[in-house]
N, C-alpha and C. Protein backbone atom coordinates (compact mmCIF):
# COMPACT_ATOMS: atom_id res chain seq x y z
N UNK A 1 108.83 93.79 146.21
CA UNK A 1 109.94 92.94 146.60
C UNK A 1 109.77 92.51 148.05
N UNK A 2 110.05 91.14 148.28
CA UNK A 2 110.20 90.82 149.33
C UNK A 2 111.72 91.04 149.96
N UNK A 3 111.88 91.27 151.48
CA UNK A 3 112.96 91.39 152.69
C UNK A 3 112.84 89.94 152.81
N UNK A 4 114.77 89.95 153.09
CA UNK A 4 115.61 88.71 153.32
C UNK A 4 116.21 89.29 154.65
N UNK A 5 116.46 88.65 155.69
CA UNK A 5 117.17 89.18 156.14
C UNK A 5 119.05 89.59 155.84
N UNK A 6 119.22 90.61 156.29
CA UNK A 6 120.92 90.87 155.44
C UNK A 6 121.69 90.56 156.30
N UNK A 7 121.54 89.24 157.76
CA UNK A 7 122.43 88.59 158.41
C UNK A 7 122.31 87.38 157.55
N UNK A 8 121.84 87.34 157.11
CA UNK A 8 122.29 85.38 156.16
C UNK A 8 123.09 85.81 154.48
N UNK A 9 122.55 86.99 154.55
CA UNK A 9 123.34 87.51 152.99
C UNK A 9 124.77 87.44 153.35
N UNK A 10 125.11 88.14 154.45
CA UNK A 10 126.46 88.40 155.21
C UNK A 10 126.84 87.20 155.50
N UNK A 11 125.89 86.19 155.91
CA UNK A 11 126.59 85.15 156.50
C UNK A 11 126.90 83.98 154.98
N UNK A 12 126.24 84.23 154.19
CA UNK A 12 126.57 83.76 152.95
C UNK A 12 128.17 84.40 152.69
N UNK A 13 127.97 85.26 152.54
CA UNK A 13 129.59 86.05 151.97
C UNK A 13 130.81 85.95 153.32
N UNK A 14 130.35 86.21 154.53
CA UNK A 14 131.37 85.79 155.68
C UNK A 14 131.63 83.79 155.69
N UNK A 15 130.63 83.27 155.60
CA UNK A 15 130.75 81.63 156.06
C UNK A 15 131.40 81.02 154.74
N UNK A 16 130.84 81.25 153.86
CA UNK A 16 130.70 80.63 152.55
C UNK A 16 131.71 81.31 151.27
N UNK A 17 131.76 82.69 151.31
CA UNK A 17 132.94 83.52 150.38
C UNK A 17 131.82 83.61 149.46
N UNK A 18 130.68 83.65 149.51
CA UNK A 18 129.65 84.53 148.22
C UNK A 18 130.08 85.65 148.26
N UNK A 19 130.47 86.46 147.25
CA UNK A 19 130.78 87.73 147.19
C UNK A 19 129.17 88.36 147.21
N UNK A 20 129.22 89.66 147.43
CA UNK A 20 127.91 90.24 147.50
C UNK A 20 127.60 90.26 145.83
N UNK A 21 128.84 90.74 145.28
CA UNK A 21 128.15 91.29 143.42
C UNK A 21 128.02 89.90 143.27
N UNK A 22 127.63 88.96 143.26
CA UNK A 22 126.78 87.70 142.95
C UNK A 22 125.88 87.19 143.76
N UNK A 23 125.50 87.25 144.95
CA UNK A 23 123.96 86.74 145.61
C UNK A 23 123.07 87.77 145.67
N UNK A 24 123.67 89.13 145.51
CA UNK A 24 122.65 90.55 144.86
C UNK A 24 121.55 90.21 143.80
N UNK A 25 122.31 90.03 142.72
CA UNK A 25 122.10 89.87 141.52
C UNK A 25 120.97 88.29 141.84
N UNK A 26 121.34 87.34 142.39
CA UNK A 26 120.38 86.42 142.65
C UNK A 26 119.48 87.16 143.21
N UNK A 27 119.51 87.38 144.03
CA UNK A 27 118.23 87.96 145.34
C UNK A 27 117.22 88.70 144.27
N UNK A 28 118.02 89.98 143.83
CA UNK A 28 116.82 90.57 142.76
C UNK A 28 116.32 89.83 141.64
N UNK A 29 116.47 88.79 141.23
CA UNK A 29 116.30 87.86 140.08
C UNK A 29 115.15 87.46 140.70
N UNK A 30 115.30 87.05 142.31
CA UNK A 30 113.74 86.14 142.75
C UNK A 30 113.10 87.50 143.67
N UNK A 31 113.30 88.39 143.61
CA UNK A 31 112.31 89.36 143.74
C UNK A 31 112.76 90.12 145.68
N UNK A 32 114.11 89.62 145.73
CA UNK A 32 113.98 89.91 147.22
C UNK A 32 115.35 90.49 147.88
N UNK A 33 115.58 91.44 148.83
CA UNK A 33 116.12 92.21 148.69
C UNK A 33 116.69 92.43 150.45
N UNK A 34 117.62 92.02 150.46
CA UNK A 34 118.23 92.04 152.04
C UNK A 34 117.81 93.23 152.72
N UNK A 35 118.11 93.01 154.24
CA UNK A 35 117.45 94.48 155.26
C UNK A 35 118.80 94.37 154.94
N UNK A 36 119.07 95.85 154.49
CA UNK A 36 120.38 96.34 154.67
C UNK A 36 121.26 96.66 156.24
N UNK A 37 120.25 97.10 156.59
CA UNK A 37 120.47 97.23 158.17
C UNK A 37 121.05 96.71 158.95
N UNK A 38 120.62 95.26 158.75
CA UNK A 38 121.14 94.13 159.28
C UNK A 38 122.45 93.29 158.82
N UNK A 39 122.48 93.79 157.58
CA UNK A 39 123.65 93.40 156.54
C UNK A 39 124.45 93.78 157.40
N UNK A 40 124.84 95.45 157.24
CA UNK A 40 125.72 96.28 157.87
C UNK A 40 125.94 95.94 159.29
N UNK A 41 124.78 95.74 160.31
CA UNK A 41 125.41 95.41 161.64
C UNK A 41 126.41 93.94 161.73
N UNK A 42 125.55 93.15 160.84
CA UNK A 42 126.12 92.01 160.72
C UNK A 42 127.96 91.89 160.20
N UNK A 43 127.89 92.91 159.43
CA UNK A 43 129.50 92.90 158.73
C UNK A 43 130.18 93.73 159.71
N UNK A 44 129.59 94.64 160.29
CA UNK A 44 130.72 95.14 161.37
C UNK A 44 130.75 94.50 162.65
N UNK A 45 130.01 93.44 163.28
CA UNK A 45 130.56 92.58 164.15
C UNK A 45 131.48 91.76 163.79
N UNK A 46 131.34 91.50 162.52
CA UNK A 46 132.62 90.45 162.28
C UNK A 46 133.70 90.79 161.39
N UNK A 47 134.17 92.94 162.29
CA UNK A 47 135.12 93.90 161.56
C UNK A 47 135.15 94.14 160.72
N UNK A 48 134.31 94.02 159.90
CA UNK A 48 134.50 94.83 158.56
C UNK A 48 134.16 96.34 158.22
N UNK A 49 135.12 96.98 157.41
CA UNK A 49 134.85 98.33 157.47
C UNK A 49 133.61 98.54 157.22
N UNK A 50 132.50 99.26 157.94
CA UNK A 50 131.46 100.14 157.29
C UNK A 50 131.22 100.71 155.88
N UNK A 51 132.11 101.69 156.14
CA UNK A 51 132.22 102.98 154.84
C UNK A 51 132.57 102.31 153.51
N UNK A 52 133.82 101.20 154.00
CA UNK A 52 134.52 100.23 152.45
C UNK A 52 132.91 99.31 151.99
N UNK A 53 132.43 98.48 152.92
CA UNK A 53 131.37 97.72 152.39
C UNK A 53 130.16 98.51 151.67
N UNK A 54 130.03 100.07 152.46
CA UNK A 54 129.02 100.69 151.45
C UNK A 54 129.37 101.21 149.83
N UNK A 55 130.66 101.34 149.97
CA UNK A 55 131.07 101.40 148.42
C UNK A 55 130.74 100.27 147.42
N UNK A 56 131.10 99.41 148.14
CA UNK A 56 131.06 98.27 147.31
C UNK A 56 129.56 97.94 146.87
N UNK A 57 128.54 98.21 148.33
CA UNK A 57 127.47 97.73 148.03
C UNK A 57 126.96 98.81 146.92
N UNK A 58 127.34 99.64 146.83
CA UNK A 58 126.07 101.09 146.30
C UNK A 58 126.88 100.82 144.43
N UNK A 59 127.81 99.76 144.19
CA UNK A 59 127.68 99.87 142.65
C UNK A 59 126.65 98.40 142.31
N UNK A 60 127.20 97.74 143.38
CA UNK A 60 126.49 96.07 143.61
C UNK A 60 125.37 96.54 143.05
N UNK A 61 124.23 97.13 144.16
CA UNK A 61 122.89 97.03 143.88
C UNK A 61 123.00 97.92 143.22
N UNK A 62 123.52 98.76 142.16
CA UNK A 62 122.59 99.20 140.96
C UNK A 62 123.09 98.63 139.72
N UNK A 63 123.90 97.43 139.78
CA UNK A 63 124.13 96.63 139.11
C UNK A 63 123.08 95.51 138.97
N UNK A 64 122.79 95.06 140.30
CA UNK A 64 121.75 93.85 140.60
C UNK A 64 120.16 94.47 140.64
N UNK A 65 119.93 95.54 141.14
CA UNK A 65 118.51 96.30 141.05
C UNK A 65 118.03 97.18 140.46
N UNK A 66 119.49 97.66 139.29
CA UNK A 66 119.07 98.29 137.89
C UNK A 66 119.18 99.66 138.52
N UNK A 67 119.46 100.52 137.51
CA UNK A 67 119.67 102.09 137.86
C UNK A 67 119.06 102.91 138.88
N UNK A 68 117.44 103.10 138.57
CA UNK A 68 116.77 103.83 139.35
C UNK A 68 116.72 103.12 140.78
N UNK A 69 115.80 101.97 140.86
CA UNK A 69 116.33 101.42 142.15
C UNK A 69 117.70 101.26 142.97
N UNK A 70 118.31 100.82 142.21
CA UNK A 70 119.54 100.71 142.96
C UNK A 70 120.17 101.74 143.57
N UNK A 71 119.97 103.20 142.38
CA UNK A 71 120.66 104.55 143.02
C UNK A 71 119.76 104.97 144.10
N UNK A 72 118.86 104.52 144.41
CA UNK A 72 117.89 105.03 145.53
C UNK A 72 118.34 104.19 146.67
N UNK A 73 118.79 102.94 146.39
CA UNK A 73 118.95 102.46 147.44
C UNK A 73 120.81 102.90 148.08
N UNK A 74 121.15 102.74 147.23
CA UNK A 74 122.50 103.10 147.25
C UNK A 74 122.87 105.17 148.01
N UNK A 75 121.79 105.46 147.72
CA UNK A 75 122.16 106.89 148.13
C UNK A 75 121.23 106.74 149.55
N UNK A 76 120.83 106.00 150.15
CA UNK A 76 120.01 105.44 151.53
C UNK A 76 121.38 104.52 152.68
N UNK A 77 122.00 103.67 151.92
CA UNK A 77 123.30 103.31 152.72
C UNK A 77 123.77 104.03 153.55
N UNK A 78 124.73 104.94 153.25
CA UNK A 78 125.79 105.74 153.91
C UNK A 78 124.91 106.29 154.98
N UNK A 79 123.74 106.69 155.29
CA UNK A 79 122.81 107.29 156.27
C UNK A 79 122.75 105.72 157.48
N UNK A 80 122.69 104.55 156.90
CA UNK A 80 122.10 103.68 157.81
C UNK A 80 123.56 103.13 158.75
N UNK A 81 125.38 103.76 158.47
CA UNK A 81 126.01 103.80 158.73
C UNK A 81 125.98 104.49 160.25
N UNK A 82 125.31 105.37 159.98
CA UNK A 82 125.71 106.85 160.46
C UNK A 82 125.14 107.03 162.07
N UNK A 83 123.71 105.96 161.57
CA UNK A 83 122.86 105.59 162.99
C UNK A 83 123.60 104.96 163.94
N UNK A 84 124.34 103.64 163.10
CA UNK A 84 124.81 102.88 164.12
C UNK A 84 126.06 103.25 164.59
């Protein structure tokens, strides 16, 4: 899989109202997969809860990147919180 950056994913869903459980599901369709990292810094400059957006994200992507992936990625979130 190719990295998107996860400030234009954010800025899709902040500018535009893409919800994440639908440009997920695109992204993994064409093979590519936001820096989460950047997602997250990106959504908490423009206040959004941390902890609420990782819930949301960790059913998202194993909805959009299928079980095994997704729970791997999803159990990697809450840690990339924790840094920042």
């Amino acid at each position: 899989m190719k990295c998107i950056p996860g400030t234009e994913v954010w800025r899709w869903h902040a500018t535009h109202g893409v919800p994440l459980e639908i440009s997920l599901p695109m992204l993994a369709d064409r093979g590519l997969v936001p820096t989460w990292d950047t997602l997250l810094d990106s959504a908490r400059k423009d206040g959004a809860n941390a902890k609420t957006l990782v819930r949301r994200l960790q059913s998202a992507v194993q909805d959009a990147y299928g079980k095994e992936v997704g729970r791997e990625i999803a159990n990697r979130l809450p840690s990339l919180i924790e840094v920042h």
